[in-house]
N, C-alpha and C. Protein backbone atom coordinates (compact mmCIF):
# COMPACT_ATOMS: atom_id res chain seq x y z
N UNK A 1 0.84 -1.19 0.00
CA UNK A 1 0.00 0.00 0.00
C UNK A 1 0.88 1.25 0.00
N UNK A 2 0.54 1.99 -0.75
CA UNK A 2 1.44 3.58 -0.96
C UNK A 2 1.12 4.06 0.05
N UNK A 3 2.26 5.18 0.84
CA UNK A 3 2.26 5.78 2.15
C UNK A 3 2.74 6.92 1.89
N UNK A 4 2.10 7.96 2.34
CA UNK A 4 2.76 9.25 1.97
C UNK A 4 3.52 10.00 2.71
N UNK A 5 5.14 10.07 2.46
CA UNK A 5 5.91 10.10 3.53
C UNK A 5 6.54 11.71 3.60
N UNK A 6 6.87 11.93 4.57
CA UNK A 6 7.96 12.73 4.56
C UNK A 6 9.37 12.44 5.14
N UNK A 7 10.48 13.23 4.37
CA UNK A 7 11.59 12.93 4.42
C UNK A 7 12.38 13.81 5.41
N UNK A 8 12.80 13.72 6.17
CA UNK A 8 13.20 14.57 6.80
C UNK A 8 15.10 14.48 7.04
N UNK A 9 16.05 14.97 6.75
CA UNK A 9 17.13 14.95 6.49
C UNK A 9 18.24 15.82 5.70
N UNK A 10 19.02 16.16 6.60
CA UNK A 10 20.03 17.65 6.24
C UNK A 10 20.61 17.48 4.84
N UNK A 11 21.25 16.43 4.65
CA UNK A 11 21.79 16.46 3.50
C UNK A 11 20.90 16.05 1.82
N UNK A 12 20.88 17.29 1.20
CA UNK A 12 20.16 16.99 0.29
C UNK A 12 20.12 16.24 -1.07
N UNK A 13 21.69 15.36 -0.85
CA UNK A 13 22.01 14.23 -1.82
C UNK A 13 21.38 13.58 -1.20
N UNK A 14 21.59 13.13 0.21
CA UNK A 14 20.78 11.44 0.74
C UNK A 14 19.32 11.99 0.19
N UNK A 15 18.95 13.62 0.76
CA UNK A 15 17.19 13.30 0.50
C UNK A 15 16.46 12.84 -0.83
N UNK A 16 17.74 12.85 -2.13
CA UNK A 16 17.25 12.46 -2.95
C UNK A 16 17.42 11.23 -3.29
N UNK A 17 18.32 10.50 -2.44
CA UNK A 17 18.66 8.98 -2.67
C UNK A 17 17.23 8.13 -1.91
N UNK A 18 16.99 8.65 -0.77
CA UNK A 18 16.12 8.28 -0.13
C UNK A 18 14.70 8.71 -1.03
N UNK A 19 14.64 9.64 -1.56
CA UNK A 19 12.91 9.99 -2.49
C UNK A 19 12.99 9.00 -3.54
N UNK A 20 14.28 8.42 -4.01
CA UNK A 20 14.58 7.68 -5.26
C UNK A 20 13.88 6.26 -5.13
N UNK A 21 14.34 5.57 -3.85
CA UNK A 21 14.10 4.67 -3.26
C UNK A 21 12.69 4.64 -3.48
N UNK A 22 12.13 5.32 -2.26
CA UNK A 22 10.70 5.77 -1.84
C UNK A 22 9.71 5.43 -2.71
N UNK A 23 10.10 6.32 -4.13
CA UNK A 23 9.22 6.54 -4.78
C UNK A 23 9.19 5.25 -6.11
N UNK A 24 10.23 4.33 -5.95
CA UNK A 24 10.28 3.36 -6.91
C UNK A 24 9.38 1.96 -5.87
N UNK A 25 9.61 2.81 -5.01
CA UNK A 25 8.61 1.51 -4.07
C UNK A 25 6.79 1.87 -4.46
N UNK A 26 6.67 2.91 -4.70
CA UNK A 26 5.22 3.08 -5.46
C UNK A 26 4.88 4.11 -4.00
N UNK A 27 5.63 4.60 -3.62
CA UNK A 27 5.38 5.86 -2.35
C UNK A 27 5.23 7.34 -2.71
N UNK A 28 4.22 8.28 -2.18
CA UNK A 28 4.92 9.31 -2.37
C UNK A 28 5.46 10.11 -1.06
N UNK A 29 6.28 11.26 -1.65
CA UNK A 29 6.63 12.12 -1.11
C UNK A 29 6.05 13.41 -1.19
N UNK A 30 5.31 13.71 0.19
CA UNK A 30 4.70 14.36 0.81
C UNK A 30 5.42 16.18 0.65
N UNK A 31 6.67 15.77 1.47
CA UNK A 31 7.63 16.81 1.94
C UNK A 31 8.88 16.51 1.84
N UNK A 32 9.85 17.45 2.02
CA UNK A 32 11.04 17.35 2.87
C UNK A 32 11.66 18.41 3.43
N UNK A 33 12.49 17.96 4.65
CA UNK A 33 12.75 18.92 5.57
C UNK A 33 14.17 18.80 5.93
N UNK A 34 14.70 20.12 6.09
CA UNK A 34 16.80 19.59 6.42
C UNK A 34 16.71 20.02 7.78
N UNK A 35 15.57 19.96 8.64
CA UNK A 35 15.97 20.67 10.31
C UNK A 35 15.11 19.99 11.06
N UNK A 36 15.05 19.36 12.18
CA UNK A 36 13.88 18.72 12.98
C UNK A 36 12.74 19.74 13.37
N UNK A 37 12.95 21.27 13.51
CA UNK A 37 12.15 22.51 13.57
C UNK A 37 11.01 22.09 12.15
N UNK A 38 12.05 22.45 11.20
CA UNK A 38 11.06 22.45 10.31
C UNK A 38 10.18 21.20 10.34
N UNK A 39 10.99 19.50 10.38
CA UNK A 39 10.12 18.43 10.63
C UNK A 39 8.93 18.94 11.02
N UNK A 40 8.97 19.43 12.05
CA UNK A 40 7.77 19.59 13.17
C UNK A 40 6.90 20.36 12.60
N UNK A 41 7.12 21.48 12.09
CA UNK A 41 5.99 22.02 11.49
C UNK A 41 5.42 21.75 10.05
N UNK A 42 5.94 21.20 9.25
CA UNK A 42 5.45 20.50 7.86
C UNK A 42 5.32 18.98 8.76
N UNK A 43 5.55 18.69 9.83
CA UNK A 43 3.84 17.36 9.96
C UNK A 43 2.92 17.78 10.56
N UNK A 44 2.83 18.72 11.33
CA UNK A 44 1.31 19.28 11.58
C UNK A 44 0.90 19.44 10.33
N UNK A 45 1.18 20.19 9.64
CA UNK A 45 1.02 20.76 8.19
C UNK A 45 0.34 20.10 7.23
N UNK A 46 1.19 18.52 6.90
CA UNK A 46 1.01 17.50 6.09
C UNK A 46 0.50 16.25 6.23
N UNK A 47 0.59 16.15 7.87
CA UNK A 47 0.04 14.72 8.05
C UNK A 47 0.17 13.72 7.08
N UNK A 48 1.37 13.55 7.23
CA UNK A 48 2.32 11.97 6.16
C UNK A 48 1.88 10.99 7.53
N UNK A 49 1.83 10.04 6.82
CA UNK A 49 1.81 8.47 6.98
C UNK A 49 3.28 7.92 7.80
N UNK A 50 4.11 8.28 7.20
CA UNK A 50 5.04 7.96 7.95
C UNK A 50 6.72 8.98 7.88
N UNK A 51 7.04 9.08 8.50
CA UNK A 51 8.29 10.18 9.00
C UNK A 51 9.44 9.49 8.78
N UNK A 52 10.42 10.01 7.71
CA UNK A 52 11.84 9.45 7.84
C UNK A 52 12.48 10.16 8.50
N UNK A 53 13.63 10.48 9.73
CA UNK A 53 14.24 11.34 10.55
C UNK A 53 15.58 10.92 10.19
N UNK A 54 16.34 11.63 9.95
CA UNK A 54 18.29 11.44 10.31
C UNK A 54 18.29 11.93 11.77
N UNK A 55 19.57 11.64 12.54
CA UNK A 55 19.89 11.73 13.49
C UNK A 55 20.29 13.16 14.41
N UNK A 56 21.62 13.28 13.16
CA UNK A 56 22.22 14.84 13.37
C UNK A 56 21.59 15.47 12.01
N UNK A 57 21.40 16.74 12.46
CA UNK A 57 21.15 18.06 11.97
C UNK A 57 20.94 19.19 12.93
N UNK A 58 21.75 20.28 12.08
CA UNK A 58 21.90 21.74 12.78
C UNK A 58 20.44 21.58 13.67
N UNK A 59 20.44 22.08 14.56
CA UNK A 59 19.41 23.12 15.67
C UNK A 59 18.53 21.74 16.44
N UNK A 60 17.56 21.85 15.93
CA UNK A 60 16.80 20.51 16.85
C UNK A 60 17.54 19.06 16.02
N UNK A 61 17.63 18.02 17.17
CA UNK A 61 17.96 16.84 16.26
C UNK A 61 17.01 15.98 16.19
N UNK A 62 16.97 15.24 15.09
CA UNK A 62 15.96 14.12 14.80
C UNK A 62 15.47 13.06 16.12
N UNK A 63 15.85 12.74 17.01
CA UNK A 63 15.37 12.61 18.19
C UNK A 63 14.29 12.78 18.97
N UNK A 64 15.13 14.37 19.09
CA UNK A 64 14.58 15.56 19.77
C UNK A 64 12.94 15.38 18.96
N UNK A 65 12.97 15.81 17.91
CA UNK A 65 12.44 15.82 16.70
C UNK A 65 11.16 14.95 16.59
N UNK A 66 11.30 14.09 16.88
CA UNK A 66 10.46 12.44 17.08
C UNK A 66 9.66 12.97 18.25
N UNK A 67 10.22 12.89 19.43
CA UNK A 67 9.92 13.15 20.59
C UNK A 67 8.53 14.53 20.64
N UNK A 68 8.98 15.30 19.91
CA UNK A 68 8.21 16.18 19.84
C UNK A 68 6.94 16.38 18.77
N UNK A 69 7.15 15.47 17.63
CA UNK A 69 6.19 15.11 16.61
C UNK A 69 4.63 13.78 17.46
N UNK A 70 5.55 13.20 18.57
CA UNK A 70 5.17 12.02 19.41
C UNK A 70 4.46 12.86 20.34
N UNK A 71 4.86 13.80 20.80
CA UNK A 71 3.91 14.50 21.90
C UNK A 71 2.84 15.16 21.24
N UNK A 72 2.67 15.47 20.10
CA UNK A 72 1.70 16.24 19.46
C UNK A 72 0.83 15.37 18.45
N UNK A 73 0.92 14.21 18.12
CA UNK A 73 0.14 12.86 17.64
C UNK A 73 1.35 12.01 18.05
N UNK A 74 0.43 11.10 19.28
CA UNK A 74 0.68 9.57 19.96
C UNK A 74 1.12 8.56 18.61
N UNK A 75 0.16 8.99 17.85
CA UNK A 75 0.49 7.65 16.79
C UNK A 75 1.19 7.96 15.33
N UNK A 76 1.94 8.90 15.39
CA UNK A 76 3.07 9.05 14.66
C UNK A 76 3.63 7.88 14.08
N UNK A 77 4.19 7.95 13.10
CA UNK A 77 4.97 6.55 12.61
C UNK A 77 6.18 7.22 12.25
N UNK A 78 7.43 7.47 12.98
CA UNK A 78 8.66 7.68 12.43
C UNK A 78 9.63 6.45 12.50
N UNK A 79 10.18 6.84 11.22
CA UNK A 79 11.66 5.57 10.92
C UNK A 79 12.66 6.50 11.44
N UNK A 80 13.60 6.38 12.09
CA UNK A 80 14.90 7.05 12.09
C UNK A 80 16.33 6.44 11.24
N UNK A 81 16.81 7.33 10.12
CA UNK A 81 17.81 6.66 8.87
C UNK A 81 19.03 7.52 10.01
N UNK A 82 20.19 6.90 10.19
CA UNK A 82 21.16 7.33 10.33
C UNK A 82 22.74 6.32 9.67
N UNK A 83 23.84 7.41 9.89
CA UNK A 83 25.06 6.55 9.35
C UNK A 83 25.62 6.52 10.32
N UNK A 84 24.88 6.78 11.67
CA UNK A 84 25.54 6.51 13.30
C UNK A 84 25.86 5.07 13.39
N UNK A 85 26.66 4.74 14.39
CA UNK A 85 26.34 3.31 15.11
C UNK A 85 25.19 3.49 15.65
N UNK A 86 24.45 2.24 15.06
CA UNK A 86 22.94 2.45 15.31
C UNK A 86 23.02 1.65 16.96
N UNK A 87 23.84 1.00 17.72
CA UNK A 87 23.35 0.67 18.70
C UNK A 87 23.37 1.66 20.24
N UNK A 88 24.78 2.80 19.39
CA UNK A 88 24.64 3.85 20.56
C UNK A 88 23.25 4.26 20.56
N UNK A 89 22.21 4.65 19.88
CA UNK A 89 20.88 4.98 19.59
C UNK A 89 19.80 4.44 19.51
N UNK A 90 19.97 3.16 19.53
CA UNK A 90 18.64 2.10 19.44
C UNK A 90 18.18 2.28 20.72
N UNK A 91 17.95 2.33 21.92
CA UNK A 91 17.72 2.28 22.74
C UNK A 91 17.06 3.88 22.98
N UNK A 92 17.52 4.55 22.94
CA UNK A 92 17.10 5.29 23.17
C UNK A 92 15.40 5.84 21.78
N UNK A 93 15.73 5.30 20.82
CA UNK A 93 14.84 5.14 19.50
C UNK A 93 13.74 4.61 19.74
N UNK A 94 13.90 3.09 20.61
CA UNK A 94 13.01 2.49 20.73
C UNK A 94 12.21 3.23 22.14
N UNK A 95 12.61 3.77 23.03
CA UNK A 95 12.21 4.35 24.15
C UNK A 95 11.06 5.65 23.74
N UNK A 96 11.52 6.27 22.52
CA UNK A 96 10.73 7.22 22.23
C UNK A 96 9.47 7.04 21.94
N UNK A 97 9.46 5.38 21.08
CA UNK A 97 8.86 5.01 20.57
C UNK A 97 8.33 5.06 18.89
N UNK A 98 9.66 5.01 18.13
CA UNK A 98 9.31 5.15 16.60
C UNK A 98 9.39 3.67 16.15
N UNK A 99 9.39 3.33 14.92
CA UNK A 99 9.22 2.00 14.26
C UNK A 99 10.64 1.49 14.55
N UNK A 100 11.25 2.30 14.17
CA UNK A 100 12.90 1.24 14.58
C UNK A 100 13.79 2.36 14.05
N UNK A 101 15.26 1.96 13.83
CA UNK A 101 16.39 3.16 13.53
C UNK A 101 17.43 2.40 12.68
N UNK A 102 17.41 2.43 11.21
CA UNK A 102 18.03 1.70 10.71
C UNK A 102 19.13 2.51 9.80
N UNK A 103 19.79 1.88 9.48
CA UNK A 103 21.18 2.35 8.72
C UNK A 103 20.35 3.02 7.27
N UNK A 104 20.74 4.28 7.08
CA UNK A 104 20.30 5.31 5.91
C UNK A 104 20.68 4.70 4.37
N UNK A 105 21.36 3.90 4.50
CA UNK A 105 22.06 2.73 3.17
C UNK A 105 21.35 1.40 2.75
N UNK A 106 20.95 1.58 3.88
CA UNK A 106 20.18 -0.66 3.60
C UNK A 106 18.82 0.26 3.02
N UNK A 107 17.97 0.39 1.90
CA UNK A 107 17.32 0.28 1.62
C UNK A 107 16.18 -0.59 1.54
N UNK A 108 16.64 -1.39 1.52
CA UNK A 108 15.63 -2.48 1.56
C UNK A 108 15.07 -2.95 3.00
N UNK A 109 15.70 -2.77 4.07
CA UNK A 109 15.24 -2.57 5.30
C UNK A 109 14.69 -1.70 5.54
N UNK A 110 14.95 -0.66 5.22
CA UNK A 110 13.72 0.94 5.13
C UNK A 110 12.31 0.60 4.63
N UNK A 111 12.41 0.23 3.20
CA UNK A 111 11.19 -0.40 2.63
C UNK A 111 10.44 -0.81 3.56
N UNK A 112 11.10 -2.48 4.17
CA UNK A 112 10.19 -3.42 4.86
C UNK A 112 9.87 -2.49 6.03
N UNK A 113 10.29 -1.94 6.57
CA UNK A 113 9.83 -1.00 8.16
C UNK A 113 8.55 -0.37 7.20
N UNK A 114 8.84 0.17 6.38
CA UNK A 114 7.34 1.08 5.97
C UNK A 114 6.50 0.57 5.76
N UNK A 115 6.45 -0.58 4.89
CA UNK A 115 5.56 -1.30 4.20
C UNK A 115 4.36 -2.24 5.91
């Protein structure tokens, strides 16, 4: 089933590697955002289906970011993509409560989390 996502992520080569992906999966793209600030206000805005977050970015971080998309709709669906060691962060990912936090490269694990 197509999900209409937003992308949320500083660097605007990945955001297009990631829309590339996305959108060959039969998805669209909603938005995109390079700041967790902005995240926050283009999903009130847009109400996507599901939230891609990176980790680091300038000012609020994707986290932060989650956390605060989560306090303002409970049932949010964010993925978090990072090129962190994902286990310094899993824990804390899963605590927030998003779908999971997977490496910004495995595509095909992104997919299956959305789908």
């Amino acid at each position: 089933m197509s999900k209409r996502i937003l992308i949320v992520e500083d660097s605007a080569m990945m955001r297009k590697i990631i829309t590339k992906t996305l959108i060959s999966a039969g998805h669209s793209i909603v938005g995109e955002a390079s700041s967790g600030a902005e995240a926050l206000e283009m999903y009130q805005q847009l109400a996507p289906d599901v939230v891609t977050m990176d980790i680091t970015m300038q000012g609020m971080d994707g986290l932060t970011a989650a956390k605060e998309i989560l306090a303002v709709d409970a049932d949010a669906k964010i993925l978090i993509l990072s090129n962190l060691n994902e286990d310094k962060y899993r824990d804390e990912a899963e605590k927030i409560g998003v779908l999971g936090l997977i490496n910004k490269h495995k595509s095909a694990d992104i997919l299956a989390l959305i789908e």
